[in-house]
C-alpha atoms as a PDB file:
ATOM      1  CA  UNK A   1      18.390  19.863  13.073  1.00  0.00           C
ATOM      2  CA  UNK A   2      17.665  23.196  14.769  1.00  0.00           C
ATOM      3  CA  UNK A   3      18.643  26.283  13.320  1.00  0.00           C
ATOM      4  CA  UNK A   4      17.016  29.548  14.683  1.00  0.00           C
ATOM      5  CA  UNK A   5      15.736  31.448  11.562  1.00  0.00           C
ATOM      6  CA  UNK A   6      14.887  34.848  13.116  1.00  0.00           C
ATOM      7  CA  UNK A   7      18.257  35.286  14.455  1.00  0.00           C
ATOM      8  CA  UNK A   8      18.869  36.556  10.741  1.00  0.00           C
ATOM      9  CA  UNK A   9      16.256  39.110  10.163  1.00  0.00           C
ATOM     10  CA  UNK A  10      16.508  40.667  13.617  1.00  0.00           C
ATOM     11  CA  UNK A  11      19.774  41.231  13.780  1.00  0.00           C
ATOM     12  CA  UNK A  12      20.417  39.013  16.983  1.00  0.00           C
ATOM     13  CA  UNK A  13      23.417  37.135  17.442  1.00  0.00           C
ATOM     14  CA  UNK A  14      22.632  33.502  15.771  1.00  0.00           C
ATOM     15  CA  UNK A  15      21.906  30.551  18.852  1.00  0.00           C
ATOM     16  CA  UNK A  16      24.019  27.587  17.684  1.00  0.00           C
ATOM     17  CA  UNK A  17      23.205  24.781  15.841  1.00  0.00           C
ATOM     18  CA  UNK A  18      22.340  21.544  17.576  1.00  0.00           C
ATOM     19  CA  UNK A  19      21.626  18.129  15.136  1.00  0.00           C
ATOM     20  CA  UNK A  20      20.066  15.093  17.140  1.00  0.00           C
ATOM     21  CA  UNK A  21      20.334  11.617  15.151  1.00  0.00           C
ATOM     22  CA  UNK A  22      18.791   8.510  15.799  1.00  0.00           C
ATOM     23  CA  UNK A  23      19.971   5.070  14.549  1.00  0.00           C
ATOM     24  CA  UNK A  24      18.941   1.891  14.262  1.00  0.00           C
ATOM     25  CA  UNK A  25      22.107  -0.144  14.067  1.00  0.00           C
ATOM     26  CA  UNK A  26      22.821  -4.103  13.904  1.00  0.00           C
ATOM     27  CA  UNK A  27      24.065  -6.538  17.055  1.00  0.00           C
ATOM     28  CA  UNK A  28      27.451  -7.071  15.513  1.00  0.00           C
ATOM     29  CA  UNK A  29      28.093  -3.100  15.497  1.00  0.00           C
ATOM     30  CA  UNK A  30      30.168  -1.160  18.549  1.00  0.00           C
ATOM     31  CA  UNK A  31      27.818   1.565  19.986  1.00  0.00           C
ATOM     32  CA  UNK A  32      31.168   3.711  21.153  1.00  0.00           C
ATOM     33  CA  UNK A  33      32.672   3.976  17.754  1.00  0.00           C
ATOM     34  CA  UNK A  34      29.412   4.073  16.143  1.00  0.00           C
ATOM     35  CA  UNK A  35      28.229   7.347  18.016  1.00  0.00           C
ATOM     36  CA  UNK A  36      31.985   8.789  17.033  1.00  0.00           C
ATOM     37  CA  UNK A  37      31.822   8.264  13.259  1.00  0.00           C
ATOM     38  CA  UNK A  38      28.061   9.782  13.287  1.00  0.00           C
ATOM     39  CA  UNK A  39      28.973  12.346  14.632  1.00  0.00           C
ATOM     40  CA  UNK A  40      32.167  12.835  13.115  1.00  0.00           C
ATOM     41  CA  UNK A  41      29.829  12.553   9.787  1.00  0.00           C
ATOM     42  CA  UNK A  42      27.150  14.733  10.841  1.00  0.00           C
ATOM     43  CA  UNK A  43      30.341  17.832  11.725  1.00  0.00           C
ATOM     44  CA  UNK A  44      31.463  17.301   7.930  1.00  0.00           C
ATOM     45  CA  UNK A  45      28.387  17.464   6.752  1.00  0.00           C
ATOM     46  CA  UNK A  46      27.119  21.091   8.577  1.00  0.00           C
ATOM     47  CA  UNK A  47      28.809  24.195   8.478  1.00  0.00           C
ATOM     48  CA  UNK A  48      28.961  25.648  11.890  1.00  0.00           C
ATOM     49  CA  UNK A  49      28.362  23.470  14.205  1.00  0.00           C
ATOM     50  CA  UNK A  50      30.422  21.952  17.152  1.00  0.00           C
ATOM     51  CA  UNK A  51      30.700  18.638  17.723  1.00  0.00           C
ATOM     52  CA  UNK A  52      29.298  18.612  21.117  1.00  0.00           C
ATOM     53  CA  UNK A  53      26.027  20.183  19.948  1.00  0.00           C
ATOM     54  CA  UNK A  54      25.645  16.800  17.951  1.00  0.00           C
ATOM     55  CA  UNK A  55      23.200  13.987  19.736  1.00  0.00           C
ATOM     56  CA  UNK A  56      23.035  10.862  18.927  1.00  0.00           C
ATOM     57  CA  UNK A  57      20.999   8.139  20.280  1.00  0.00           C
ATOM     58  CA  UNK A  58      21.767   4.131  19.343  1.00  0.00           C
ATOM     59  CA  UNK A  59      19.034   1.942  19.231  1.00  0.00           C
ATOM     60  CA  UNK A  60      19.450  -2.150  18.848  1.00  0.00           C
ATOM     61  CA  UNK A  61      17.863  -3.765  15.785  1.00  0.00           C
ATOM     62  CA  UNK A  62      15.407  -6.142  16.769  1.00  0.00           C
ATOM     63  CA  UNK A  63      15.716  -9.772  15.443  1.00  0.00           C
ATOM     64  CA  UNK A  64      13.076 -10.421  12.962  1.00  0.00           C
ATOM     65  CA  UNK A  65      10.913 -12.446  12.946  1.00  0.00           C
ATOM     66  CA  UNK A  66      10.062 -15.035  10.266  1.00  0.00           C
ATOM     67  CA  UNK A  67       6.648 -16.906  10.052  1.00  0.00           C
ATOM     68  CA  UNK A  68       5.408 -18.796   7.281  1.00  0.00           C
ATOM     69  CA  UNK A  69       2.274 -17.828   5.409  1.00  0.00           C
ATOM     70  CA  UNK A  70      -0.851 -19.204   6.463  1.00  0.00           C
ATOM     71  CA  UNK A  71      -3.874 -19.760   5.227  1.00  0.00           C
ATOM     72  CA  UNK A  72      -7.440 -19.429   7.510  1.00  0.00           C
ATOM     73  CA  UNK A  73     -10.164 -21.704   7.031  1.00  0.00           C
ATOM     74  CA  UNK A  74     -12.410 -19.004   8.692  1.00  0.00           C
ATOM     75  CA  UNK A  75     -11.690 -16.160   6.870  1.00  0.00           C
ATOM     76  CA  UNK A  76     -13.445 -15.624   3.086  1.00  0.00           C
ATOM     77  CA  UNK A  77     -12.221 -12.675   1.902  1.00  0.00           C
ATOM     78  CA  UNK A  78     -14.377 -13.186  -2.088  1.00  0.00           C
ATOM     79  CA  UNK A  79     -17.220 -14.844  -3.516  1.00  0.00           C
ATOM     80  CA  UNK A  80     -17.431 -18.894  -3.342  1.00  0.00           C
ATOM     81  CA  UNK A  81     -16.065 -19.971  -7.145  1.00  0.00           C
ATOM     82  CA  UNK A  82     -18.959 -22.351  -7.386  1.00  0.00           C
ATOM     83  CA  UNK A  83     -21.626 -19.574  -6.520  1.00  0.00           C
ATOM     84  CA  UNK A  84     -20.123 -17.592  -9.617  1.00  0.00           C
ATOM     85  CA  UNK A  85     -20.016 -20.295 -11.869  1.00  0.00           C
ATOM     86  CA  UNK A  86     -23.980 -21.192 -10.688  1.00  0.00           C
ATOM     87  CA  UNK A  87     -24.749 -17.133 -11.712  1.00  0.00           C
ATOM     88  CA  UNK A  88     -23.329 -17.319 -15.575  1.00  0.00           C
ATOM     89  CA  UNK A  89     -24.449 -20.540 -16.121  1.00  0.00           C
ATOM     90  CA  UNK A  90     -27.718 -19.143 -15.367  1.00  0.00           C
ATOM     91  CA  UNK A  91     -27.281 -16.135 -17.427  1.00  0.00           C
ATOM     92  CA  UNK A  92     -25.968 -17.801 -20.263  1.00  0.00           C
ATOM     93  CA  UNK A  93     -29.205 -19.882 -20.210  1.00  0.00           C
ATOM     94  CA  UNK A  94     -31.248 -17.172 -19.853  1.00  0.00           C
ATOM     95  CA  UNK A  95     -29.851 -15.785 -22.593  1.00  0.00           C
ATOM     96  CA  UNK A  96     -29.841 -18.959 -24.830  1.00  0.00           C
ATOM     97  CA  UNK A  97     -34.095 -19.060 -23.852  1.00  0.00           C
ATOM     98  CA  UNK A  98     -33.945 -15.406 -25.449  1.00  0.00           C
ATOM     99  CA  UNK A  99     -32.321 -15.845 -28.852  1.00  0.00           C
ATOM    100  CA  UNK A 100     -34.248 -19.155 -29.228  1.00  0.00           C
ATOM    101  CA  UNK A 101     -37.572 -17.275 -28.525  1.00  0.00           C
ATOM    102  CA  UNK A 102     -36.693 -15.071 -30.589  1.00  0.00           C
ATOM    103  CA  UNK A 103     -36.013 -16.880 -33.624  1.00  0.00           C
ATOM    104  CA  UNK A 104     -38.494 -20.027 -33.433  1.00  0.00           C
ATOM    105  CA  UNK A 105     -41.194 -18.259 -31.209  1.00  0.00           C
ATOM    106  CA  UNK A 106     -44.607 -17.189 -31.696  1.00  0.00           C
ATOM    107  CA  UNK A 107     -44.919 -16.021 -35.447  1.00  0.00           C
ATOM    108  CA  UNK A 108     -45.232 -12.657 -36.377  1.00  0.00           C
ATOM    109  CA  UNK A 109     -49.206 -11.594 -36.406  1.00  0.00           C
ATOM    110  CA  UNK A 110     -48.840 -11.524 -40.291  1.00  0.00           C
ATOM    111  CA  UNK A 111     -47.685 -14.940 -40.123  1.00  0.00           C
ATOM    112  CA  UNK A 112     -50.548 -16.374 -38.357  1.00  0.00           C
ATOM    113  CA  UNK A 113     -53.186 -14.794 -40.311  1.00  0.00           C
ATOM    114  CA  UNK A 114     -51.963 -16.264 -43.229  1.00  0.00           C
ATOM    115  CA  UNK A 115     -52.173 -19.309 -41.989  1.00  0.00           C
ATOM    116  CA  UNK A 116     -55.561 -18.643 -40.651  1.00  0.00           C
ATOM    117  CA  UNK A 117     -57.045 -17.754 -43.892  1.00  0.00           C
ATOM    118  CA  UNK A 118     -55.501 -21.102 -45.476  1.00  0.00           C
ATOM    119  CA  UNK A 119     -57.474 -22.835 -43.435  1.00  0.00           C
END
């Protein structure tokens, strides 16, 4: 829609109003009685404008288009499962080693001078 905004503060007489539409519209739909209740719409809808300042344009729907998902063999968008798996197995063992270090490791130095001066 056009409407000249400095026609107001100027004092000018306004230009008319011109409204260009375009639609999409189905196969099964009439393109000359389309355009006519468009623009018959588009006059209700405005206040001052003429109908032959209205434009519309008609464009055909295209037929869509329906494939069925596929999957790529090439393309590996994440991380191999296995390879994840491998890495907190290994981190679970790791820490496993740690707590069991920890608890039946080498003896505090206390410990093994006790020992020592049993002996």
């Amino acid at each position: 829609m056009f409407n000249d905004i400095e026609a107001g503060e100027s004092g000018a007489a306004a230009r008319p109003v011109h409204i260009s539409a375009l639609v999409v519209h189905g196969s099964h739909a009439q393109p000359s009685l389309l355009i006519g209740e468009i623009k018959r719409f588009l006059k209700n809808s405005f206040n001052e404008v003429n109908y032959d300042d209205i434009s519309v344009v008609l464009s055909a729907q295209q037929p869509l288009q329906h494939t069925p998902p596929s999957l790529s063999a090439e393309k590996n968008d994440g991380v191999n499962p296995l390879l994840m798996a491998g890495v907190a197995l290994l981190v679970l063992l790791a820490g496993a080693a740690a707590a069991w270090y920890v608890r039946f490791g080498p003896r505090s130095k206390a410990a093994v001078k006790a020992a020592a001066q049993k002996a």
